[in-house]
Protein backbone atom coordinates (compact mmCIF):
# COMPACT_ATOMS: atom_id res chain seq x y z
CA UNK A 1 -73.32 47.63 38.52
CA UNK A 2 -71.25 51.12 38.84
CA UNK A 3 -67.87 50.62 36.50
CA UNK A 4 -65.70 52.90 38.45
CA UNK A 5 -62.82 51.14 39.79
CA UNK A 6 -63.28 51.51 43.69
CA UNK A 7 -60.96 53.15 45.83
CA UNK A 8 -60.54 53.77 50.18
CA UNK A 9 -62.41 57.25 49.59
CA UNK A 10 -65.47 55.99 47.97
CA UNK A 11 -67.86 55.04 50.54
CA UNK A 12 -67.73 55.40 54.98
CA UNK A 13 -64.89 52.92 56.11
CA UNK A 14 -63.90 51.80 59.63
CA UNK A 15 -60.88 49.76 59.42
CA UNK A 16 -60.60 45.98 61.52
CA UNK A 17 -60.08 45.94 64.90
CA UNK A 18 -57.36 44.11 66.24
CA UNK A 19 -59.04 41.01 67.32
CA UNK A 20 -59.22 39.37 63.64
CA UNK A 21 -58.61 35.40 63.19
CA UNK A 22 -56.99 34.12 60.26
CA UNK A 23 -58.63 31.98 57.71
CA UNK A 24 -57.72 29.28 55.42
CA UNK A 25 -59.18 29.71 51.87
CA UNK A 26 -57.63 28.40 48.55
CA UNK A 27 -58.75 29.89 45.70
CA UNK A 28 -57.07 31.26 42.08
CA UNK A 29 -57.89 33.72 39.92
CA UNK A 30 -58.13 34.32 35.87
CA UNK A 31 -56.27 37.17 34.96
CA UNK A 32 -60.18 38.39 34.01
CA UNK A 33 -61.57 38.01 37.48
CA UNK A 34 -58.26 39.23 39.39
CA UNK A 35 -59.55 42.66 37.00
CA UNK A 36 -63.18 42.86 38.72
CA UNK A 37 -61.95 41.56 41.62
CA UNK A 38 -59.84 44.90 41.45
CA UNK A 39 -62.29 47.20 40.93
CA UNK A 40 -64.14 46.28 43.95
CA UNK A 41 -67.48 47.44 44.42
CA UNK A 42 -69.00 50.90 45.62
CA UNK A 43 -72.92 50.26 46.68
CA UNK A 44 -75.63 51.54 44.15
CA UNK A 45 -78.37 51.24 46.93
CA UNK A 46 -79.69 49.85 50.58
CA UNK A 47 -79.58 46.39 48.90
CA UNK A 48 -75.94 46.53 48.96
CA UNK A 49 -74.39 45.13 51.72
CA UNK A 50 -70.53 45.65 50.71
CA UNK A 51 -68.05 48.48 49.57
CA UNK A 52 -65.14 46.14 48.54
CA UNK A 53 -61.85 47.91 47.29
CA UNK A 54 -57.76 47.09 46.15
CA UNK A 55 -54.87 48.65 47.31
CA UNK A 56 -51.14 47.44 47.65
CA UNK A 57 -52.15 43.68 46.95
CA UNK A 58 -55.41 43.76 49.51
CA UNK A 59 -58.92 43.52 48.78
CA UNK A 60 -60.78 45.08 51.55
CA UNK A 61 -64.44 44.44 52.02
CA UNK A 62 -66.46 46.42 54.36
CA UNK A 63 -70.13 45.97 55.34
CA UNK A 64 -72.00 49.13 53.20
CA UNK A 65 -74.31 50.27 56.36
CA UNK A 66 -71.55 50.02 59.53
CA UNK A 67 -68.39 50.41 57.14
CA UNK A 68 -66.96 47.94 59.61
CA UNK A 69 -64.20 46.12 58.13
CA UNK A 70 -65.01 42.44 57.89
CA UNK A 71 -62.15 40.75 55.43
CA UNK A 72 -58.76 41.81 53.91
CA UNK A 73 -57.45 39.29 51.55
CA UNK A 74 -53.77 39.44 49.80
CA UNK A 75 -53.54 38.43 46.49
CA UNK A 76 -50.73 37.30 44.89
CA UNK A 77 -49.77 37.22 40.74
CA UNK A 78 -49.99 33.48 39.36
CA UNK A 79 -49.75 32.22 36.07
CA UNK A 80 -53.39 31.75 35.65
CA UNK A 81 -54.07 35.71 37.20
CA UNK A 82 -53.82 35.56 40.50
CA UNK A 83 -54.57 33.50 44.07
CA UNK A 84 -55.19 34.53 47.33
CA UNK A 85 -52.44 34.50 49.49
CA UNK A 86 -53.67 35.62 53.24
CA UNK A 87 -57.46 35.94 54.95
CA UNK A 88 -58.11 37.99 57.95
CA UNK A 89 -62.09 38.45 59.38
CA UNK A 90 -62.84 40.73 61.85
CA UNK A 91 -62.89 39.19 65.40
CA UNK A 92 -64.92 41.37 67.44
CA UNK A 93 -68.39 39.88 67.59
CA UNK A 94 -69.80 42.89 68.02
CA UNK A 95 -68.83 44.03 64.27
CA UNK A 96 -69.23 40.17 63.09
CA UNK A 97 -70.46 36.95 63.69
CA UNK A 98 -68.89 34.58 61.21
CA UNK A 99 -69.86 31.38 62.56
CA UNK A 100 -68.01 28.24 62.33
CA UNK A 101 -64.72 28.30 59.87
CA UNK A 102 -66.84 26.45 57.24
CA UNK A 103 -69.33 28.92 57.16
CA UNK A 104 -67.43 31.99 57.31
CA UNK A 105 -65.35 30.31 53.79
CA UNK A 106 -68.09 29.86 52.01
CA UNK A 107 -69.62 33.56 52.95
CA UNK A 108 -66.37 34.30 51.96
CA UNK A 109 -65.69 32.37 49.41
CA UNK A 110 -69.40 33.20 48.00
CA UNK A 111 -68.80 36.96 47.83
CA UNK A 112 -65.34 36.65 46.46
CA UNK A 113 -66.67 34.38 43.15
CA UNK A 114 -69.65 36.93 43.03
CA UNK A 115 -67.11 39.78 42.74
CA UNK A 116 -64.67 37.90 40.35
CA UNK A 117 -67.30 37.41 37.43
CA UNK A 118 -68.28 41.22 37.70
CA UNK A 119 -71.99 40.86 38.90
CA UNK A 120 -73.58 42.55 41.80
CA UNK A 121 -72.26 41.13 45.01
């Protein structure tokens, strides 16, 4: 996995569309895992399916082959690191099909704990 802290420049991005749906996840952070989380992730290859980046409190993921934006999550400082604040997925089924709310959190929620302990998403 590349070490170079991600940025809105590194890979093809197309921002959400309007129709997004809010979501309910609960989750904190170390203050180690708020760091990868951070650094987001630039593919290395066709097996990766997300460019994931920070910027002004948002983690941004975008699917690697569409750039279509999918999630942007605020995070907020805690004592333990940091917690997320605020969920938005895409709405527009033709950029995403999320399923019901329990699936799209633990999609979500999967990817998120994948990109907090600094292995490949």
């Amino acid at each position: 996995m590349s070490t170079e802290k991600a940025t809105r420049d590194s890979w093809m991005r197309i921002p959400m569309p309007e129709a997004k749906m809010r979501l309910e996840v609960d989750r904190t952070f170390s203050q180690e895992e708020c760091e990868c989380l951070q650094r987001g992730r630039i593919p290395q290859d066709m097996d990766d399916r997300w460019f994931i980046y920070f910027e002004d409190d948002w983690l941004f993921l975008h699917r690697s082959w569409t750039g279509h934006g999918i999630y942007q999550i605020r995070l907020e400082p805690s004592k333990e690191g940091c917690k997320i604040a605020e969920v938005w997925a895409n709405g527009d089924p033709s950029q995403f099909r999320p399923g019901t709310p329990e699936e799209n959190n633990r999609l979500l929620l999967g990817l998120l704990n994948n990109l907090a302990s600094c292995k490949p998403v």
